[in-house]
Protein backbone atom coordinates (compact mmCIF):
# COMPACT_ATOMS: atom_id res chain seq x y z
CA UNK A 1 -38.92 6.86 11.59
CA UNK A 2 -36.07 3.94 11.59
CA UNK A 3 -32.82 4.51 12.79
CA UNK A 4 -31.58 4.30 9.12
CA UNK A 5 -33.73 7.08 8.54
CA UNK A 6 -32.83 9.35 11.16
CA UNK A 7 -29.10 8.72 9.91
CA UNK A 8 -29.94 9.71 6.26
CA UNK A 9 -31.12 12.97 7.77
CA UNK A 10 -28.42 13.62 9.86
CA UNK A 11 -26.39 13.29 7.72
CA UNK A 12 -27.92 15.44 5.08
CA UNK A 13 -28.24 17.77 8.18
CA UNK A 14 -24.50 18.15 9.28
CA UNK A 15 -22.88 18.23 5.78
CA UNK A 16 -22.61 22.09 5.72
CA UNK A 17 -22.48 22.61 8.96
CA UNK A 18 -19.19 24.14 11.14
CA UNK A 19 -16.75 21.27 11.65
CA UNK A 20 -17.20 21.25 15.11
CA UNK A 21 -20.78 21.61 15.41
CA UNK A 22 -21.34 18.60 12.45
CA UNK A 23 -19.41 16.17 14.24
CA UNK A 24 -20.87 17.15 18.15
CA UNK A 25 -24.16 16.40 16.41
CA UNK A 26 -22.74 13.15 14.79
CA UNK A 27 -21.50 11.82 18.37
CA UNK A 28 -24.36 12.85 20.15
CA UNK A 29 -26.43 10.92 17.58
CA UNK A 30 -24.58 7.75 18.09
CA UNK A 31 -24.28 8.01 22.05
CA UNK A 32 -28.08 8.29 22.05
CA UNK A 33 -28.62 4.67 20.38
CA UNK A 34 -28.19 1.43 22.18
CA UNK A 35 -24.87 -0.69 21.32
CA UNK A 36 -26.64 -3.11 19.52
CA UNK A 37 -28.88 -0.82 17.42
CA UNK A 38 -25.91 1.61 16.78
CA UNK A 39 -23.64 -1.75 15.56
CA UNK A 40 -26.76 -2.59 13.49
CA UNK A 41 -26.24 0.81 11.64
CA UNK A 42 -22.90 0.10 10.73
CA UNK A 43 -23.24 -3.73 9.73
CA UNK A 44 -25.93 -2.28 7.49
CA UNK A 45 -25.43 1.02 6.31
CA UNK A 46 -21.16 0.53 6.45
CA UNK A 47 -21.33 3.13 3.26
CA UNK A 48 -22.75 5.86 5.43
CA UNK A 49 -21.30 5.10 8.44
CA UNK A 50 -17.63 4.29 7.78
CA UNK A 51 -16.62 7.66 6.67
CA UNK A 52 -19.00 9.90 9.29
CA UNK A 53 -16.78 11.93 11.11
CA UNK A 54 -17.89 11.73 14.72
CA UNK A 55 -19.10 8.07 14.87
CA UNK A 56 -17.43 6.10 17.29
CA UNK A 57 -13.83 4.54 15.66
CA UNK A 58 -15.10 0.85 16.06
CA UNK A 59 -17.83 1.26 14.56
CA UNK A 60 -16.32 3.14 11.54
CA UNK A 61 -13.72 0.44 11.82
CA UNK A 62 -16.19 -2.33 11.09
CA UNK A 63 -18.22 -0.53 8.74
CA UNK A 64 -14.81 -0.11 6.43
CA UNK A 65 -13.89 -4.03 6.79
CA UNK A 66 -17.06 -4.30 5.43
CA UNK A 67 -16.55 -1.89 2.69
CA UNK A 68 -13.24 -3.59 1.92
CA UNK A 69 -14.83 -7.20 1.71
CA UNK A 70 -17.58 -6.19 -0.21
CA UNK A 71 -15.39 -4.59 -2.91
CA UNK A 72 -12.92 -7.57 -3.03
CA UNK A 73 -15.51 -9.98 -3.70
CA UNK A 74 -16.94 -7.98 -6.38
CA UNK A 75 -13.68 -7.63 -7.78
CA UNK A 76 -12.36 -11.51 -7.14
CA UNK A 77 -16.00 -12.36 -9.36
CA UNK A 78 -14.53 -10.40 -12.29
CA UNK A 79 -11.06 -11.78 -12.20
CA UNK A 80 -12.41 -15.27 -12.04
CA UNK A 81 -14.47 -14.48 -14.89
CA UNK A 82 -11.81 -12.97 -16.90
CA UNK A 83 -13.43 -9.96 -17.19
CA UNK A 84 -11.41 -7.78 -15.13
CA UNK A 85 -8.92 -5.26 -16.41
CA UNK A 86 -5.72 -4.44 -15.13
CA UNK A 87 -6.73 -1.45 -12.63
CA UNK A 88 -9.07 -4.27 -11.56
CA UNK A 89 -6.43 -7.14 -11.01
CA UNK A 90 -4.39 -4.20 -9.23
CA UNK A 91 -7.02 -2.89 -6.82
CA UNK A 92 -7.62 -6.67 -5.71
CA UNK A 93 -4.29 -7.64 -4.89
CA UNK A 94 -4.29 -3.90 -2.98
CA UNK A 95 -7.77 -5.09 -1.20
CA UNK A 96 -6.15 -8.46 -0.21
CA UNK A 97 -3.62 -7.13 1.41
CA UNK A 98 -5.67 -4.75 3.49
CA UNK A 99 -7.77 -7.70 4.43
CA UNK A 100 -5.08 -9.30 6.18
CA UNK A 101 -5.02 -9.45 10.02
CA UNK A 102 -2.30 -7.40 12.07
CA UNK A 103 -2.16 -9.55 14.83
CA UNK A 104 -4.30 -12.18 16.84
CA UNK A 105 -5.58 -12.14 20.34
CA UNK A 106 -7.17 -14.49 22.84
CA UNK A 107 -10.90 -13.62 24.06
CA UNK A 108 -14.33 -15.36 25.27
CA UNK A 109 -16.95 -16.99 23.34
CA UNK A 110 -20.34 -16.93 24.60
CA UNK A 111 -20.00 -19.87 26.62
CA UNK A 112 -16.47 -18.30 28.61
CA UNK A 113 -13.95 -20.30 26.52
CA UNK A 114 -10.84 -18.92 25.47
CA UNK A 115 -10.82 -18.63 21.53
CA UNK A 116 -8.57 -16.51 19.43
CA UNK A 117 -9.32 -14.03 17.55
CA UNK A 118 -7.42 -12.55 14.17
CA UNK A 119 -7.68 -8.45 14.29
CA UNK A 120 -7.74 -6.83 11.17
CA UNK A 121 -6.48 -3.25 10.07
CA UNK A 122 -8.32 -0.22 11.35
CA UNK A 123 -9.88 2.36 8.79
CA UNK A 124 -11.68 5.38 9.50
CA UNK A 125 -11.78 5.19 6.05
CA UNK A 126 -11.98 3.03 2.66
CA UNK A 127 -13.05 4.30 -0.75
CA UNK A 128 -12.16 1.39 -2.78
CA UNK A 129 -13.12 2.86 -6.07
CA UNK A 130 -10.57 5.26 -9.02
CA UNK A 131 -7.69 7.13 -7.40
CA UNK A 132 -8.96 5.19 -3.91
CA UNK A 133 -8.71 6.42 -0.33
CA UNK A 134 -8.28 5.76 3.35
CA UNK A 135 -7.66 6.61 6.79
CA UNK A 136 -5.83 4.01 8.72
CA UNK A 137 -4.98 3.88 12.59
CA UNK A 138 -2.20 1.84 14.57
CA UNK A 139 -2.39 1.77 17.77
CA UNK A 140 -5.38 2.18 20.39
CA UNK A 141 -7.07 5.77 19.07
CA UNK A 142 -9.34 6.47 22.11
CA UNK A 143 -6.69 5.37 24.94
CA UNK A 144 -3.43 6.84 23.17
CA UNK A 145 -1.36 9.80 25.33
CA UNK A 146 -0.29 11.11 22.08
CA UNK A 147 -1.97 10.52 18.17
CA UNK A 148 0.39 10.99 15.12
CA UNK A 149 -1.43 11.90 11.72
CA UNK A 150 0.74 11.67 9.05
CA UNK A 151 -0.90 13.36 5.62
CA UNK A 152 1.26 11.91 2.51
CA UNK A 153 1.94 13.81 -0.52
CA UNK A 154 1.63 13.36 -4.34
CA UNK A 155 1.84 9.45 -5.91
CA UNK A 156 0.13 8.05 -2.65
CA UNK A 157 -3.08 6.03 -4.39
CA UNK A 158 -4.47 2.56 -2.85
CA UNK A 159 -1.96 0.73 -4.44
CA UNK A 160 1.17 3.24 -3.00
CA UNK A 161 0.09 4.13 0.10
CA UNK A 162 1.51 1.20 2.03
CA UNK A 163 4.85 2.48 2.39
CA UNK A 164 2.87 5.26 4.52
CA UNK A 165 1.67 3.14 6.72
CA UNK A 166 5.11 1.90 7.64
CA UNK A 167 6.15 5.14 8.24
CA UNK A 168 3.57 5.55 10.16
CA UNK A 169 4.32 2.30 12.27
CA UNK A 170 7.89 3.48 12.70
CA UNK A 171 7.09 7.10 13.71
CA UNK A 172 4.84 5.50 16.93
CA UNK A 173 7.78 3.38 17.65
CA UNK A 174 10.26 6.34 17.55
CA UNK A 175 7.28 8.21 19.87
CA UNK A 176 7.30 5.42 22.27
CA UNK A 177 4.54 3.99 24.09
CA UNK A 178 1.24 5.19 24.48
CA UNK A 179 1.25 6.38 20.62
CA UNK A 180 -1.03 5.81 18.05
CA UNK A 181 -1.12 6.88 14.39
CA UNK A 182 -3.31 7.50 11.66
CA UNK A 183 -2.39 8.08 7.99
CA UNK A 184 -4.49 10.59 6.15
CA UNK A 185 -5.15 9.61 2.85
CA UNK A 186 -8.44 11.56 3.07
CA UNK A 187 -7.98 13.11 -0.02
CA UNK A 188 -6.65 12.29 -4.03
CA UNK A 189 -3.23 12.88 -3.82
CA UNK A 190 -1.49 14.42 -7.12
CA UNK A 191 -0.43 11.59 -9.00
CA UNK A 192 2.41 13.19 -11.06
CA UNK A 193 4.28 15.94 -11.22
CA UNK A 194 1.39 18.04 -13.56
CA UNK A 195 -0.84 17.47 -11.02
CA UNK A 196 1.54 18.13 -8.22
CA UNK A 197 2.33 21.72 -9.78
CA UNK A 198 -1.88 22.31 -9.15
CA UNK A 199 -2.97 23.33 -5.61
CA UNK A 200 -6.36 22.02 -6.59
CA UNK A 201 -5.68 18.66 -4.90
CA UNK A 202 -5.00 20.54 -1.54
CA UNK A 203 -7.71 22.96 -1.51
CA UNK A 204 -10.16 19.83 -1.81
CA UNK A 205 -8.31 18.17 1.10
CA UNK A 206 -7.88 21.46 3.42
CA UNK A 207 -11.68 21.20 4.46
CA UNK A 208 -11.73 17.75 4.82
CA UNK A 209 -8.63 17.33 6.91
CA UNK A 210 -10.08 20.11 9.14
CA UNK A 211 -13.58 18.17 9.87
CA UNK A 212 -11.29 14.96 10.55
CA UNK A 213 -9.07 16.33 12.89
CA UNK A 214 -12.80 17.89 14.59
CA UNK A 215 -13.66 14.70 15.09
CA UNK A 216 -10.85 13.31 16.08
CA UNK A 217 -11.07 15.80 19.03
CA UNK A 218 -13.93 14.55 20.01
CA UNK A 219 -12.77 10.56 19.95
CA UNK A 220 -9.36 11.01 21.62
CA UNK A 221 -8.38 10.41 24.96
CA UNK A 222 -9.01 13.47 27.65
CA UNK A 223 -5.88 15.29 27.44
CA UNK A 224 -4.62 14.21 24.38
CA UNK A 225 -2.17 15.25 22.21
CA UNK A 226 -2.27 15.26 18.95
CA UNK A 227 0.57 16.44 16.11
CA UNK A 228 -0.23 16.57 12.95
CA UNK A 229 2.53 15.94 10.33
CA UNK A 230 2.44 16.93 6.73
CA UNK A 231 5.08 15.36 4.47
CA UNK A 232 6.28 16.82 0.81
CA UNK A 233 2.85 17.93 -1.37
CA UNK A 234 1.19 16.47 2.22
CA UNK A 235 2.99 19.31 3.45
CA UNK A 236 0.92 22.07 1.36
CA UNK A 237 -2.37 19.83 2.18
CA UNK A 238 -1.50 20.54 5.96
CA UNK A 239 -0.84 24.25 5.84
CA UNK A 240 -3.89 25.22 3.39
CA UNK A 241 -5.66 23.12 6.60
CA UNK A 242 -3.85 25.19 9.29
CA UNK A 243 -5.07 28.49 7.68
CA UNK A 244 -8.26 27.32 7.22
CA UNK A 245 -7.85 26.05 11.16
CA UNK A 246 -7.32 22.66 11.65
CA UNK A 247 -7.00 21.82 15.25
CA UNK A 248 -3.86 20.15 16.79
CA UNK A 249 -1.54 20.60 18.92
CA UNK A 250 1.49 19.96 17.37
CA UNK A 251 2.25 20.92 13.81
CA UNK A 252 5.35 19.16 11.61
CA UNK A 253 6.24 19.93 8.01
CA UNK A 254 8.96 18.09 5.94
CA UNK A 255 10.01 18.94 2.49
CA UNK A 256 7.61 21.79 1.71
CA UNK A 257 6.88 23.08 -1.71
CA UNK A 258 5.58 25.83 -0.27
CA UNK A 259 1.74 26.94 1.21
CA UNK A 260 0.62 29.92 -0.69
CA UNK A 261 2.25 32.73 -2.56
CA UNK A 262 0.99 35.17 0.75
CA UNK A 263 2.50 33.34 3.64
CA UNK A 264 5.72 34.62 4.41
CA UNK A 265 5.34 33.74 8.22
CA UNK A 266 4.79 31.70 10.93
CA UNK A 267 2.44 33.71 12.44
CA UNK A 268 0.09 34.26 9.49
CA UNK A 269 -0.87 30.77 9.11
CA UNK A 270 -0.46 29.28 13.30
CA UNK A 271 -3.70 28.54 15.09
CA UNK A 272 -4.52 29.49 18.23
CA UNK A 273 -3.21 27.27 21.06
CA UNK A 274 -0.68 26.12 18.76
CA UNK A 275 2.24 24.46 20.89
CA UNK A 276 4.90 23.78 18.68
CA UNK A 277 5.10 24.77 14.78
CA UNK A 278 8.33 23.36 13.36
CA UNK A 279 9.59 22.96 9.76
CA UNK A 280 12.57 20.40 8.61
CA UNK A 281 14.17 21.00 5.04
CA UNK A 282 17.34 18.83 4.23
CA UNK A 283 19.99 19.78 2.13
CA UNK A 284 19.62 19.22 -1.72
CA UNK A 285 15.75 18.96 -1.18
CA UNK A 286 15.39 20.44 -4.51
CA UNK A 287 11.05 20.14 -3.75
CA UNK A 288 11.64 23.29 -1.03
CA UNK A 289 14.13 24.95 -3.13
CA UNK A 290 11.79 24.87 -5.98
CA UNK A 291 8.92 26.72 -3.78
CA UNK A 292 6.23 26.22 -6.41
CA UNK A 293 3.29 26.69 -3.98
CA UNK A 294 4.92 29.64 -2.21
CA UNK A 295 8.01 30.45 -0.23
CA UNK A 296 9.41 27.71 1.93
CA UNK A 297 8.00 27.63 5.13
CA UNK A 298 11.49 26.80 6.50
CA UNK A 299 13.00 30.03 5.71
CA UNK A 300 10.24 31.70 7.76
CA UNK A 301 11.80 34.32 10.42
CA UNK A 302 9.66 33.21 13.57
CA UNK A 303 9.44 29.43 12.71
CA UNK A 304 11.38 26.74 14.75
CA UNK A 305 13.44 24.95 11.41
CA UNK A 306 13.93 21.46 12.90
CA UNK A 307 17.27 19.59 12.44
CA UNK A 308 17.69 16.72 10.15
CA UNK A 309 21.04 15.49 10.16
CA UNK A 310 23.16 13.95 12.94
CA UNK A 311 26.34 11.73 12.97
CA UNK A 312 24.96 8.57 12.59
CA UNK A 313 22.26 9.58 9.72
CA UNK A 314 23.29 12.29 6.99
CA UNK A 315 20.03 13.51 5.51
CA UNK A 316 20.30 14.81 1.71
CA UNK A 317 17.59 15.27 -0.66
CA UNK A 318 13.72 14.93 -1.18
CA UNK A 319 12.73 11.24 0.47
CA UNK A 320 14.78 10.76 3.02
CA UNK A 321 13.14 12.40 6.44
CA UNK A 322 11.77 9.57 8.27
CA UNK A 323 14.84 7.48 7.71
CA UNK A 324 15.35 5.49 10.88
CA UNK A 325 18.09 7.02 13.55
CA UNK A 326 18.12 10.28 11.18
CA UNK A 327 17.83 13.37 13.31
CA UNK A 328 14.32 14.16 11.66
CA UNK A 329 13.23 11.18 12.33
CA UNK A 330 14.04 11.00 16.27
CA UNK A 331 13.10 14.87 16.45
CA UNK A 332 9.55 13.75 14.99
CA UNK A 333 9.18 11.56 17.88
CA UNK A 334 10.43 14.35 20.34
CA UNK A 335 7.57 16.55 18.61
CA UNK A 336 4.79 13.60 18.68
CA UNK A 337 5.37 12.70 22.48
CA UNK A 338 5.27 16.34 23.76
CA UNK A 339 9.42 16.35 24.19
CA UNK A 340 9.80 19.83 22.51
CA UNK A 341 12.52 21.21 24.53
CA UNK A 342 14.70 18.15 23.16
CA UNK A 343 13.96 19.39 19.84
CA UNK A 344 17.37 20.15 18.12
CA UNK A 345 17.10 23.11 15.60
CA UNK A 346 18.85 23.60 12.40
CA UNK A 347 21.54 26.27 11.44
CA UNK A 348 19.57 29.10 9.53
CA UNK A 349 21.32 28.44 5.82
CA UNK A 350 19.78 29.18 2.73
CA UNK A 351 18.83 27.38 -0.31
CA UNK A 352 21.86 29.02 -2.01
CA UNK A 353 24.61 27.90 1.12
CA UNK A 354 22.54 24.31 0.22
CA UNK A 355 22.93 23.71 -2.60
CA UNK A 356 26.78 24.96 -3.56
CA UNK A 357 28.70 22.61 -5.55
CA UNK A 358 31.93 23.91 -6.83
CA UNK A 359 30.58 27.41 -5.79
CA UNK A 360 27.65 27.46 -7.92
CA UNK A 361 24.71 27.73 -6.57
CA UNK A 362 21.63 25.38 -8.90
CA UNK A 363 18.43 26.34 -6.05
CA UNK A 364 18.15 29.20 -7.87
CA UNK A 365 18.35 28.55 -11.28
CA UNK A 366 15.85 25.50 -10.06
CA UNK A 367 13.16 27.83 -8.97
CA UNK A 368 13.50 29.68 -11.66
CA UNK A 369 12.70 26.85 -14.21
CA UNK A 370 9.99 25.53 -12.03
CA UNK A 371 8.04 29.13 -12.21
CA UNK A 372 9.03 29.22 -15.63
CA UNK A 373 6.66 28.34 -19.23
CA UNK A 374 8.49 25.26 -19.49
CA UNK A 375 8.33 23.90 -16.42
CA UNK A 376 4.57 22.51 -17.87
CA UNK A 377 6.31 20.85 -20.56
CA UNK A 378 8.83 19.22 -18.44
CA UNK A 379 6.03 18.08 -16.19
CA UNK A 380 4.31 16.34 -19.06
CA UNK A 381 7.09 14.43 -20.41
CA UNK A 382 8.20 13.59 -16.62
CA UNK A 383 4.83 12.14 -16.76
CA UNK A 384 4.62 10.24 -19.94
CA UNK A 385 7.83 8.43 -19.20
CA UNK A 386 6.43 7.31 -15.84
CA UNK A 387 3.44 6.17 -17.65
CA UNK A 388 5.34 4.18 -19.88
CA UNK A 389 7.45 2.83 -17.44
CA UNK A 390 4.25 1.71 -15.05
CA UNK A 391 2.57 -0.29 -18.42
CA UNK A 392 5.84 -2.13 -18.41
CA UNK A 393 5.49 -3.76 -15.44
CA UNK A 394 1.69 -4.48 -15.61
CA UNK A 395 1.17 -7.52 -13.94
CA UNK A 396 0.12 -10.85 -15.35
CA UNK A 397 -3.82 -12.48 -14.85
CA UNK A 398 -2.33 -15.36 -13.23
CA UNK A 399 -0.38 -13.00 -11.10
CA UNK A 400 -3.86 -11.48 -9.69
CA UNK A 401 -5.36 -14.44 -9.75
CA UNK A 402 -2.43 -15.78 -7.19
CA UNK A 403 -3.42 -12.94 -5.53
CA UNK A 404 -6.97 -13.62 -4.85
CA UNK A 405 -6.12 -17.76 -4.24
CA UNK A 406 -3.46 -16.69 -1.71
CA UNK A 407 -5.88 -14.21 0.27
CA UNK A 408 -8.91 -16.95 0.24
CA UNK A 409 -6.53 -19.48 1.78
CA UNK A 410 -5.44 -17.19 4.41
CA UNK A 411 -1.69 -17.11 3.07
CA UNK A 412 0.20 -13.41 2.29
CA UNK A 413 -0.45 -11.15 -0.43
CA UNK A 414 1.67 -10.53 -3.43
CA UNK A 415 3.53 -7.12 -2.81
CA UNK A 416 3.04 -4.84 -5.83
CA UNK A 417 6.10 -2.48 -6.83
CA UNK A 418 6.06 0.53 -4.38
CA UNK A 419 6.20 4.30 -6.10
CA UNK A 420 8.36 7.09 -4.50
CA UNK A 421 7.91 7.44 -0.75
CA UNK A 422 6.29 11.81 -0.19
């Protein structure tokens, strides 16, 4: 039996299998083959080796470049043929852009002389095709003191996602040294607000996110920690994961619409071994106030509610809890290096204290309307005008095709217009 082989069936082996057990069986697999046969595997099997839980990260990290190159070419051929659509032309300029090199390092060439060497982005994962996907790390996964996943909410496809991974960037600076992060776009975020009133999106990801952060257990550093940080709808796809188990150490929710109708505490939804479970909700964050998923986990009795404002940085609103110098921001890096007695907490208001303007109080009114008959018609026509609004600024064949010129000569990528940051 070839090595490919014995893949296919362990992989067919481990899919239903316990998290924990799958992805032991995964590593043991890949420790058992000699380097050169194991990179074999993933120069020629990338599809079933770049998103196996369990493989080692540069493997999975060359399988995906190879994933990514493969589906730009194929896409560059139908743009140069005028065939492409305007997904198409969309997803290419995305895929150029993820091509490009972070940085570039000096090494050896066979012969000892010093060449350089461009490094490219590092996925765990890269599903190039619809809604897209991917799993990206910064920093040195398998050395880092402390790992940083950050799960984004609703509107985060291939083509929005990159404002995540600046986040992402900024929250391992903010950590400090000996951070790295990942960005969990493991799943098909809600894209719109329809979608985002549906907890079907999260229940796909729960499972998922929990077999990720099994094998992430099993590639980090002895000693570890990890936090895992769940941001707006992100938010709901972390907490469905933490009752269903999901192993960190650290857990970090902004901007919650709420985990389930049933969860009314910290302790009904905290794994074992848990060391820190905090919550941040910012004034006028009319997604928490709404609680369509379930009651805000900030208002929990027993849960630490994190502070977002300080002097410098006044925090207001839905978008705004990663903003650099804000309170939420530095306490995230507090949280993500292990500095939890630094951890300021906020003043137990409620959405009603919030939310007063000329003592009226709208977060309840708001949650009414969202658990309301009409808050699906609202939705839709939310929806329809961002629709319209997106075919407006479709951009041009030539712009595409810039796109696809640029990335073969090695220049930058055309930015595409970024959606809301959650």
């Amino acid at each position: 039996m070839t090595e490919a082989d014995q893949l296919d069936q362990l992989i067919l082996r481990t899919r239903n299998l316990p998290h924990e057990v799958a992805v032991r069986e995964v590593s043991d697999y890949f420790r058992s083959l000699p380097k050169a046969t194991a990179r074999a595997l993933a120069e020629n099997r990338p599809e079933q080796v770049g998103p196996l839980e369990g493989a080692p990260p540069q493997l999975r990290y060359r399988a995906n470049h190879l994933i990514l190159v493969a589906a730009q070419q194929r896409l560059h051929a139908l743009v140069e043929s005028r065939q492409a659509n305007f997904a198409q032309r969309s997803r290419l300029a995305t895929l150029n852009e993820m091509l490009q090199p972070v940085s570039k390092r000096l090494d050896a060439d066979a012969d000892g002389n010093r060449v350089e060497v461009v490094v490219p982005r590092q996925f765990l994962l890269v599903d190039p095709e619809g809604q897209g996907r991917m799993i990206e790390v910064q920093g040195d996964l398998e050395r880092a003191r402390n790992v940083a996943v950050l799960v984004p909410g609703m509107n985060n496809d291939l083509e929005h996602v990159r404002s995540q991974s600046v986040r992402a960037k900024e929250l391992g600076e903010e950590a400090g040294p000996d951070t790295a992060t990942v960005v969990w776009l493991g799943y098909h975020a809600p894209i719109g607000l329809t979608a985002g009133r549906s907890t079907e999106s999260s229940r796909a990801a729960a499972p998922l996110l929990c077999r990720f952060q099994a094998g992430l257990d099993l590639v980090k550093a002895p000693g570890a920690k990890t936090t895992l940080i769940g941001n707006s709808y992100g938010a709901q796809v972390v907490g469905r994961a933490m009752l269903e188990g999901a192993r960190a150490d650290r857990y970090f929710l902004t901007g919650s619409p709420g985990v389930d109708p049933a969860i009314h505490s910290a302790a009904q939804m905290t794994p074992p071994g848990t060391e820190f479970f905090g919550v941040a909700r910012a004034r006028g964050d009319y997604v928490s106030y709404a609680e369509q998923h379930g009651p805000d986990p900030a208002g929990f009795p027993d849960v630490f509610r994190v502070e977002t404002d300080n002097d410098k940085v006044p925090i207001a609103g839905h978008v705004s809890y990663f903003e650099k110098n804000s309170e939420s921001m530095i306490n995230a890096g507090r949280i993500i290096r292990g500095d939890l007695a630094a951890v300021t907490r906020a003043a137990n208001t409620t959405p009603e204290q919030e939310s007063r303007v000329l003592g009226v109080s709208w977060a309840g009114p708001l949650r009414a309307v969202a658990h309301s008959e009409a808050a699906a018609t609202i939705s839709t026509v939310f929806d329809g005008l961002a629709t319209l609004r997106t075919v407006s600024s479709t951009p041009s064949r030539k712009k595409a095709l810039d796109g696809a010129r640029t990335r073969r000569d090695g220049g930058t990528t055309p930015r595409q217009p970024e959606g809301p940051a959650r």
